[in-house]
Each structure stands twice: as structure tokens, then as C-alpha cells.
N, C-alpha and C. Protein backbone atom coordinates (compact mmCIF):
# COMPACT_ATOMS: atom_id res chain seq x y z
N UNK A 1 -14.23 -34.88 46.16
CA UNK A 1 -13.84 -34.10 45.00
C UNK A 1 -14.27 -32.65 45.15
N UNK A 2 -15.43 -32.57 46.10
CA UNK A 2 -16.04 -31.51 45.83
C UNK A 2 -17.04 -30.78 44.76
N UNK A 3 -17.78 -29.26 45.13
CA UNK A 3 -18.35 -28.86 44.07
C UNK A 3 -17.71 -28.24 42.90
N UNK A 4 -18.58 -28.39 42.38
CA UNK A 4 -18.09 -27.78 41.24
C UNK A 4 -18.43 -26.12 40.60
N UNK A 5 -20.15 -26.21 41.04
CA UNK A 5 -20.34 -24.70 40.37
C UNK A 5 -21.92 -24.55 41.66
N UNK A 6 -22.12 -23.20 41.58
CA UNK A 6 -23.21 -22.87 42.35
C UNK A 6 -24.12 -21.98 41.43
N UNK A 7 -25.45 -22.01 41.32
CA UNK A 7 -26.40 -21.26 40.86
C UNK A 7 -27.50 -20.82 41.19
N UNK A 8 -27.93 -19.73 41.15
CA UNK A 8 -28.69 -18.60 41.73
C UNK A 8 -29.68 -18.09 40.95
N UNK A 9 -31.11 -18.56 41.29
CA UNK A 9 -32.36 -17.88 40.76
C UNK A 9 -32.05 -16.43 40.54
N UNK A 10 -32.19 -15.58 39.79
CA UNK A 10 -32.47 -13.96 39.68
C UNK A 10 -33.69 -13.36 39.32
N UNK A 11 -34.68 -13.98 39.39
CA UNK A 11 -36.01 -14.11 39.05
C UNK A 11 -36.14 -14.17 37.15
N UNK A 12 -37.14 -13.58 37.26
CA UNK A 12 -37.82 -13.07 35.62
C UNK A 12 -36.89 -14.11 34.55
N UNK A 13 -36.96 -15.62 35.29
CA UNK A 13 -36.48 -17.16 34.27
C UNK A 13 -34.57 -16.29 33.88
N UNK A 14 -34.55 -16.28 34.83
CA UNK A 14 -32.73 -16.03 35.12
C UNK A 14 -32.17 -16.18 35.81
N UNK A 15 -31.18 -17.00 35.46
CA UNK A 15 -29.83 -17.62 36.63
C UNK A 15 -28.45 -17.18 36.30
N UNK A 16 -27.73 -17.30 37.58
CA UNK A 16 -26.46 -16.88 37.50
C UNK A 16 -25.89 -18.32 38.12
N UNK A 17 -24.82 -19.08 37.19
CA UNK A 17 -23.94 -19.80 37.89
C UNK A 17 -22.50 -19.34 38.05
N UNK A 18 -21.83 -19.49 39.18
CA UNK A 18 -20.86 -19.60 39.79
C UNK A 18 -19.77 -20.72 39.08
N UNK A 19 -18.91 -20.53 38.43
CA UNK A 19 -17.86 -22.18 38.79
C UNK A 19 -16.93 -21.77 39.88
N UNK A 20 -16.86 -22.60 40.87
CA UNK A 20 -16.41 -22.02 41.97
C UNK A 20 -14.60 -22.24 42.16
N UNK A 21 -14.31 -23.07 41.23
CA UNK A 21 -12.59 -22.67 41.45
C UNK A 21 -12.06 -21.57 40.64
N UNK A 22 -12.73 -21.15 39.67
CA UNK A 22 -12.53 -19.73 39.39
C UNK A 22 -12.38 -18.79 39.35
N UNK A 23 -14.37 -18.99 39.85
CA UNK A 23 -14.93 -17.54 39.94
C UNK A 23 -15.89 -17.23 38.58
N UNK A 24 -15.76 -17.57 37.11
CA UNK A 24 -16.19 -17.50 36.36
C UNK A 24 -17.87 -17.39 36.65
N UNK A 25 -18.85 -16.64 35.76
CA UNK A 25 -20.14 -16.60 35.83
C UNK A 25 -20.62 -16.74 34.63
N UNK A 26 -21.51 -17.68 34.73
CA UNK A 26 -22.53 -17.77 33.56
C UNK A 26 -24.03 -16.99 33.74
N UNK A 27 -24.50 -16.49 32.74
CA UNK A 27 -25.84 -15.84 33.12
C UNK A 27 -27.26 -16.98 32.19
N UNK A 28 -28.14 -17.39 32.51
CA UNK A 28 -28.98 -17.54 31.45
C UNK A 28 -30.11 -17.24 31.58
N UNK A 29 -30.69 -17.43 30.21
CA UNK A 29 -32.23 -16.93 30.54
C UNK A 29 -33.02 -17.50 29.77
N UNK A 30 -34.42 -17.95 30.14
CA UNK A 30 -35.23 -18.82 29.70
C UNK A 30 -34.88 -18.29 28.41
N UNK A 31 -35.50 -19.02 26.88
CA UNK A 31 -35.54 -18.54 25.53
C UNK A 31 -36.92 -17.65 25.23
N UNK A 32 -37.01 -17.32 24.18
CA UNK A 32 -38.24 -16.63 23.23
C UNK A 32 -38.99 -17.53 23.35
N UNK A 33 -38.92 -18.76 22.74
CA UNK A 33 -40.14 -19.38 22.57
C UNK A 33 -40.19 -20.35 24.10
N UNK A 34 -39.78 -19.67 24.64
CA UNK A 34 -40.15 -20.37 26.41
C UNK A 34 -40.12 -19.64 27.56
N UNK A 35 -41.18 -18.47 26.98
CA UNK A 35 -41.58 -17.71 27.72
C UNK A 35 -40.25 -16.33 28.89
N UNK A 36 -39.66 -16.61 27.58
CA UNK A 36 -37.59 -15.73 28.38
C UNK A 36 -38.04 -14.66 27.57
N UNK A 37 -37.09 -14.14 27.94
CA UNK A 37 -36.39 -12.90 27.22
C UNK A 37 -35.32 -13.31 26.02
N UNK A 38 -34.61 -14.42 26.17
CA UNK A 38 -33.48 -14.86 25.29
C UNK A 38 -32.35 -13.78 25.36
N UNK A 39 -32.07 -13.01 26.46
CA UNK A 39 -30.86 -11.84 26.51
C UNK A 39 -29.76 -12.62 26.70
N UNK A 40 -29.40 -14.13 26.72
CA UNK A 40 -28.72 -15.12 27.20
C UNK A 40 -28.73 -16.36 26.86
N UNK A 41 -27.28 -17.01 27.13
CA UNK A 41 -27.69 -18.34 26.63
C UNK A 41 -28.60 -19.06 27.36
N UNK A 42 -29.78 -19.95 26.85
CA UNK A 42 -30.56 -20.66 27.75
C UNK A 42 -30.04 -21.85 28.16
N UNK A 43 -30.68 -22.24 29.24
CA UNK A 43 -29.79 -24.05 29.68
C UNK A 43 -29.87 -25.09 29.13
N UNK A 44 -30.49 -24.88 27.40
CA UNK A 44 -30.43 -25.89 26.38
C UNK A 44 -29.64 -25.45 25.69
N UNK A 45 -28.92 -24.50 25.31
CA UNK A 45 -28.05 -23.54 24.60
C UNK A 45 -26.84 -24.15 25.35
N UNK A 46 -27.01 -24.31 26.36
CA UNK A 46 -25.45 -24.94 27.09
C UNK A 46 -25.27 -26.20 27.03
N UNK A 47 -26.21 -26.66 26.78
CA UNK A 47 -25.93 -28.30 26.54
C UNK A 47 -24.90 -27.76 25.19
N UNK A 48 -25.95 -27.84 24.28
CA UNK A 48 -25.73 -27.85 22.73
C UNK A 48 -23.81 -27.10 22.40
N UNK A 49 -23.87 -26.23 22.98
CA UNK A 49 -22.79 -25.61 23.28
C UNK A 49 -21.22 -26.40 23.69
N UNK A 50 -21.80 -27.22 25.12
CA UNK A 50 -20.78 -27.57 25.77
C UNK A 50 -20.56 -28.69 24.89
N UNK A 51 -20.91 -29.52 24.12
CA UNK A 51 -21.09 -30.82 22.92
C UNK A 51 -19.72 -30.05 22.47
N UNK A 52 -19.77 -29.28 21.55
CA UNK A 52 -19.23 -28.55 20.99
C UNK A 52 -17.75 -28.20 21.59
N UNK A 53 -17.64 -27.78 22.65
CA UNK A 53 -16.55 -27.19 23.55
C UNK A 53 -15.70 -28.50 23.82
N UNK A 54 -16.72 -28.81 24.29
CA UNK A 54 -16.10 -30.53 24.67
C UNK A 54 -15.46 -31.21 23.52
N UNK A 55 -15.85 -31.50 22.34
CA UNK A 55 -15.75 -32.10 21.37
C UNK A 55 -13.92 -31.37 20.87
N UNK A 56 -14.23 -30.27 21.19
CA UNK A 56 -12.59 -29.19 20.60
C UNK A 56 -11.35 -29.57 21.50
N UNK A 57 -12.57 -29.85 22.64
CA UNK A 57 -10.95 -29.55 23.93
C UNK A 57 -10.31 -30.89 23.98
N UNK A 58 -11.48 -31.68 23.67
CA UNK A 58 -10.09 -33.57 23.68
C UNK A 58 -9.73 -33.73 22.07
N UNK A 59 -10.18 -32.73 21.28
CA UNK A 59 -9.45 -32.87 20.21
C UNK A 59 -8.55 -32.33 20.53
N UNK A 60 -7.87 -30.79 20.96
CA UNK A 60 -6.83 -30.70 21.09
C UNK A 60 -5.83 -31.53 22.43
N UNK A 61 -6.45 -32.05 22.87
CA UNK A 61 -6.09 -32.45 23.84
C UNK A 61 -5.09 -33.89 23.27
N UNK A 62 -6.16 -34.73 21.66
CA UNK A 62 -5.07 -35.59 20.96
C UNK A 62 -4.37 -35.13 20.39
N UNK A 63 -4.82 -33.89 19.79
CA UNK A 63 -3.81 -33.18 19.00
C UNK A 63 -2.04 -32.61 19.57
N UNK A 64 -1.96 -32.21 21.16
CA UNK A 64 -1.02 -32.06 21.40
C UNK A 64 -0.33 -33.54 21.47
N UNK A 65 -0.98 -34.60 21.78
CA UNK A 65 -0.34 -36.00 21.94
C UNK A 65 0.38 -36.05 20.48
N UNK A 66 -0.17 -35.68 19.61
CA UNK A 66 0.46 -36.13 18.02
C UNK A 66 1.02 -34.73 17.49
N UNK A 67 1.21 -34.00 18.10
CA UNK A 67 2.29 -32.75 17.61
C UNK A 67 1.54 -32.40 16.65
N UNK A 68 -0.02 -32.64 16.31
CA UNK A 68 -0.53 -31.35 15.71
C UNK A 68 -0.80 -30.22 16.12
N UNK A 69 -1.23 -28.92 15.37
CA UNK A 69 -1.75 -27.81 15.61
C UNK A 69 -2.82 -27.34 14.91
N UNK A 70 -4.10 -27.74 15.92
CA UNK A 70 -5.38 -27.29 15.45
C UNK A 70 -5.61 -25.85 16.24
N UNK A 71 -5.28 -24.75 16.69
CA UNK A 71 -5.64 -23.56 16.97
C UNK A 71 -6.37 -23.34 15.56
N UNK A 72 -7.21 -22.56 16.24
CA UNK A 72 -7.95 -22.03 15.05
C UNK A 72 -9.59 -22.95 14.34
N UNK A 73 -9.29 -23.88 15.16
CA UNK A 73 -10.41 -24.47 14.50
C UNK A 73 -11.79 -23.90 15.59
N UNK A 74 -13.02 -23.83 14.60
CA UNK A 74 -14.35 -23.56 15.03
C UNK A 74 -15.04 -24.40 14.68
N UNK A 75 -16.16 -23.67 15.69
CA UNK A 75 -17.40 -25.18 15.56
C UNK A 75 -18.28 -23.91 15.48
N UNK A 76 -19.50 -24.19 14.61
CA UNK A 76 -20.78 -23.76 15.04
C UNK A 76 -21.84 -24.54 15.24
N UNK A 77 -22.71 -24.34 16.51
CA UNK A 77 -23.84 -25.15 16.52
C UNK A 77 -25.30 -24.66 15.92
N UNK A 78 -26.15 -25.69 16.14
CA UNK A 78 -27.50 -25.62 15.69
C UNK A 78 -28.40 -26.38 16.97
N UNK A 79 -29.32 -25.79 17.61
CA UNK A 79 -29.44 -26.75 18.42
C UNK A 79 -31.26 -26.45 17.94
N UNK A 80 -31.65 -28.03 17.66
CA UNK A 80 -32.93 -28.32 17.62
C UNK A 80 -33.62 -29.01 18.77
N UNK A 81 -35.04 -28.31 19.17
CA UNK A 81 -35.83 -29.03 20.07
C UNK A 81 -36.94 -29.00 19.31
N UNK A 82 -37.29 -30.38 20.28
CA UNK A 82 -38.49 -31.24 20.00
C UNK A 82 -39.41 -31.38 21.03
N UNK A 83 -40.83 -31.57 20.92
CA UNK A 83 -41.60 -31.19 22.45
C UNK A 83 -42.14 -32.72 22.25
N UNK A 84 -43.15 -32.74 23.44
CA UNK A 84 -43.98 -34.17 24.41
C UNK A 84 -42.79 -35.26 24.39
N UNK A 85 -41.91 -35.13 25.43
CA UNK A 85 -41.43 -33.73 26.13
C UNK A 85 -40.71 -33.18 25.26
N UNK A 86 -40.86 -31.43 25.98
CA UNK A 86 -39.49 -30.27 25.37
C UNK A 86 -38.25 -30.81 25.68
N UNK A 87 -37.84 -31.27 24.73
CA UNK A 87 -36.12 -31.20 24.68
C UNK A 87 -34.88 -30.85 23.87
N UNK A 88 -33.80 -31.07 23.98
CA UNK A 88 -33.14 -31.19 22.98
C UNK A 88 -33.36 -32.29 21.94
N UNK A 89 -33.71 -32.29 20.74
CA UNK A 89 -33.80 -33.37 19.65
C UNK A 89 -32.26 -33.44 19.01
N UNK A 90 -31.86 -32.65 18.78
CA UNK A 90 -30.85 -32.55 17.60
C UNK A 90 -29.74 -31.69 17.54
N UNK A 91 -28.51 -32.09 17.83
CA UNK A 91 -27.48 -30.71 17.80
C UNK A 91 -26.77 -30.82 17.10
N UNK A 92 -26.69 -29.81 16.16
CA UNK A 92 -26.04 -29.47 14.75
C UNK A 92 -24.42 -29.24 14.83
N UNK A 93 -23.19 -29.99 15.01
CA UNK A 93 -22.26 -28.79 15.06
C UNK A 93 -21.58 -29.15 13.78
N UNK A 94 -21.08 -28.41 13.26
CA UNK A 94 -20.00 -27.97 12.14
C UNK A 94 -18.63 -26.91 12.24
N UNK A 95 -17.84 -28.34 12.26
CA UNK A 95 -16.32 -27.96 12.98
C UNK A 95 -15.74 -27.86 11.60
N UNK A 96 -14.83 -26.54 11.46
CA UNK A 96 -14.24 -25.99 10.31
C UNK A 96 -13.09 -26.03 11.28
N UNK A 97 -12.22 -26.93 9.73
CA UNK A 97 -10.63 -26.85 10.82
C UNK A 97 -9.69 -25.94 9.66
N UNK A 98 -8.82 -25.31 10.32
CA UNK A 98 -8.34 -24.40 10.07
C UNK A 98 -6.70 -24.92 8.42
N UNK A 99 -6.73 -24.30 7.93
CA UNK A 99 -6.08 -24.67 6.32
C UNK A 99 -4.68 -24.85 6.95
N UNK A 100 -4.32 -26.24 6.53
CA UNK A 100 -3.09 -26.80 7.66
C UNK A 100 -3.33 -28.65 6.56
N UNK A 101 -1.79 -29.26 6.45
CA UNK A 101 -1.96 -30.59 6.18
C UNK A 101 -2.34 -31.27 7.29
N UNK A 102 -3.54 -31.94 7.03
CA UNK A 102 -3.72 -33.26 8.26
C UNK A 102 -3.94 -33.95 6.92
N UNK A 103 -2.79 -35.50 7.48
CA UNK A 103 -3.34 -37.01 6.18
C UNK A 103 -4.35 -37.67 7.14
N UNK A 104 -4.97 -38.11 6.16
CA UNK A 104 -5.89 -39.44 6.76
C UNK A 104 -6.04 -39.31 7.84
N UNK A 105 -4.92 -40.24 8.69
CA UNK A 105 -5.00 -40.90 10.05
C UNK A 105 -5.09 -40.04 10.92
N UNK A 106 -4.38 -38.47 10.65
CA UNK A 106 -4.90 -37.74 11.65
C UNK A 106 -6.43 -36.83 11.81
N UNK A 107 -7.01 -37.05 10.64
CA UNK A 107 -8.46 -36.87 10.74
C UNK A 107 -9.37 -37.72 11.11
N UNK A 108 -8.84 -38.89 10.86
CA UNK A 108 -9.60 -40.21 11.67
C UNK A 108 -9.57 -40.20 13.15
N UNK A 109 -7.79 -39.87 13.52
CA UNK A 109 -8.31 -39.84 15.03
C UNK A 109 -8.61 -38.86 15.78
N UNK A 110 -8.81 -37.37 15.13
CA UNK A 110 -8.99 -36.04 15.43
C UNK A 110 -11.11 -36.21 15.28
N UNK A 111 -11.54 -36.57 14.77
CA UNK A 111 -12.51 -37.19 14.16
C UNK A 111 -13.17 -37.85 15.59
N UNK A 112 -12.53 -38.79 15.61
CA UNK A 112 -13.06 -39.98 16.60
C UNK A 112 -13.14 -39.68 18.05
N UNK A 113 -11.74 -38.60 18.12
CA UNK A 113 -11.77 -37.70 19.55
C UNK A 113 -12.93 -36.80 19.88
N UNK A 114 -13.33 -36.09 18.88
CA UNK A 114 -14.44 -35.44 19.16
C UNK A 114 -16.20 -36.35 19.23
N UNK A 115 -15.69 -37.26 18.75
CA UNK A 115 -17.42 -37.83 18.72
C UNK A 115 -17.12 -38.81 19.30
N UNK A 116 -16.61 -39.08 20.14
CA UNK A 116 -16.05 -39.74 21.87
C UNK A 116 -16.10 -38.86 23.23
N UNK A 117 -15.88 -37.63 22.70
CA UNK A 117 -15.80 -36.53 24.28
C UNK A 117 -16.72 -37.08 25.28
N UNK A 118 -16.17 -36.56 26.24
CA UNK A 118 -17.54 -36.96 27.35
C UNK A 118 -18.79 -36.34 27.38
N UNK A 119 -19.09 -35.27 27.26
CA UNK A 119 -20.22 -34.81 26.67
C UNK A 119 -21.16 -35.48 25.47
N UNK A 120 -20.32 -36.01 24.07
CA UNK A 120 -21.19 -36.50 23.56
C UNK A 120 -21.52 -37.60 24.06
N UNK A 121 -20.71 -38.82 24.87
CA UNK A 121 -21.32 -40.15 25.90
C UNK A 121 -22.22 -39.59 26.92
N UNK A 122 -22.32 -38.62 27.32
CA UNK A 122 -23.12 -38.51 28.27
C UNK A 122 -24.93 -38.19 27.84
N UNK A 123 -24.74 -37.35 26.84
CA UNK A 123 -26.06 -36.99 25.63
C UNK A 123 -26.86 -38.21 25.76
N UNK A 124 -28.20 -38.25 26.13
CA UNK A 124 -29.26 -39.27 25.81
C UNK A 124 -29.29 -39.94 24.29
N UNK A 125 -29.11 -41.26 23.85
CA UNK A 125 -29.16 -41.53 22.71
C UNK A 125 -30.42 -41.20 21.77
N UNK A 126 -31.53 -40.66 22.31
CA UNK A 126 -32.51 -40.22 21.72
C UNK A 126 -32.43 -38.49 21.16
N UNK A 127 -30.79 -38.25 21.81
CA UNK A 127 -31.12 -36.72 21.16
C UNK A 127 -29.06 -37.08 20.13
N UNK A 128 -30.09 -37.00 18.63
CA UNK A 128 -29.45 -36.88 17.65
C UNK A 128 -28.17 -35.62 17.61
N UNK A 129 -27.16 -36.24 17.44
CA UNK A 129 -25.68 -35.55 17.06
C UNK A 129 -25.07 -35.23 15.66
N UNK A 130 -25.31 -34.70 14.61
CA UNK A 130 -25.25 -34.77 13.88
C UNK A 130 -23.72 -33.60 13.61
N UNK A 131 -22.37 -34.57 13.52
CA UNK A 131 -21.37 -33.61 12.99
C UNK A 131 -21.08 -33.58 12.31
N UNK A 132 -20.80 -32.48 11.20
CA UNK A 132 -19.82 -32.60 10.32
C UNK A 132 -18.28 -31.66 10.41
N UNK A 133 -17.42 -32.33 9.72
CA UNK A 133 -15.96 -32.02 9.73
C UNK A 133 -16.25 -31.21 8.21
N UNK A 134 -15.34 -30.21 8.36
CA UNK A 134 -14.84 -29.40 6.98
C UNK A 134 -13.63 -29.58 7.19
N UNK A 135 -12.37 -30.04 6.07
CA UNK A 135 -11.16 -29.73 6.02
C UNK A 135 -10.92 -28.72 4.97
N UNK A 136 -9.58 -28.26 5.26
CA UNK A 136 -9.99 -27.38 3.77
C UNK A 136 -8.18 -27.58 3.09
């Protein structure tokens, strides 16, 4: 299959990754309260993040299967850690979908797509997911 992405110490708790069919770069940097700078997302910030990303992209991904149109929808996260050990405890997201009819069934399975993504199966069951949906 091959790689996927390459990453590069830059010292002073900063990395640069590569995704290499791209080209794309990510920068991060340790956080505030972990001894960073926080000028960047940190590599718990990308977890919490990619939950999120992930969670949008196989929603739209059912959504084109069922001829909806969710453009426009956002997520914001919250990402809580917990220490002995430091980790992620808890990631907050709150997906606001954009003012549009969805009945029922397509919030059930727009719903179910996102808290199925592979990202959230992959998440340790000890670190809490907590989503909520806004329709409006």
C-alpha cells in the first residue's frame, strides 16, 4: 500500500509532517500546559480533531448516497485530558448542521454515520466521545 505521511523533529517540541501523496504539511507543537509553545495544533489536538473530520467526511460520504446536501455543516471540538497517564479523556464535538429539511430517517442515518467513522472505532474505549447533533 505504502506510506502514508513522513515526520520531522524541528526541535523546541516541534514537528513537521509530510502526507506524502500530496505534499500537504502539518506543523505541531507540544501545548502550554506541556511544556510547548502551543503556536500549533498539538498531537492530541489531532486526534480530537481528526474524530471530528472523520465523523463529517462519511457523513457526507452517506449523504451523497441519499441525495442529501449537508455542505455547510460544522463541528466544533473540545478536547479534554486526563493524566496517570496524560491522555485524551474526553472529546467534545458539536456538529451544527446547516438549516435544510432532514426527516427522521435521515438524521438517524446521518447520525449513525458519524459515530461509526473509523476514527471514532479506532479511539480507545476509555477515552469518552461525547456528540451532540444540532438541527435547526
Amino acid at each position: 500500500m505504502g506510506l502514508t505521511s513522513a515526520v520531522d523533529y524541528c526541535g523546541e517540541l516541534r514537528t513537521s509532517a509530510v502526507h506524502l501523496r500530496s505534499g500537504n504539511n502539518i506543523v505541531t507543537d507540544a501545548p502550554v500546559d506541556n511544556n510547548g509553545k502551543g503556536e500549533a495544533f498539538s498531537p492530541t489536538d489531532l486526534v480530537a480533531t481528526s474524530l471530528a473530520s472523520c465523523m463529517l467526511t462519511i457523513m457526507g460520504i452517506r449523504a451523497e448516497k441519499l441525495g442529501i446536501d449537508i455542505s455547510g455543516t460544522k463541528a466544533e471540538i473540545q478536547k479534554i485530558m486526563v493524566s496517570d497517564p496524560r491522555r485524551v479523556g474526553e472529546i467534545i464535538v458539536d456538529v451544527s448542521m446547516p438549516d435544510r429539511k432532514y426527516d427522521d430517517k435521515d438524521k438517524l442515518i446521518l447520525e449513525k454515520a458519524a459515530r461509526t467513522c473509523p476514527v471514532a472505532l479506532t479511539l480507545h474505549p476509555d477515552t469518552i466521545q461525547t456528540i451532540n447533533f444540532y438541527w435547526k
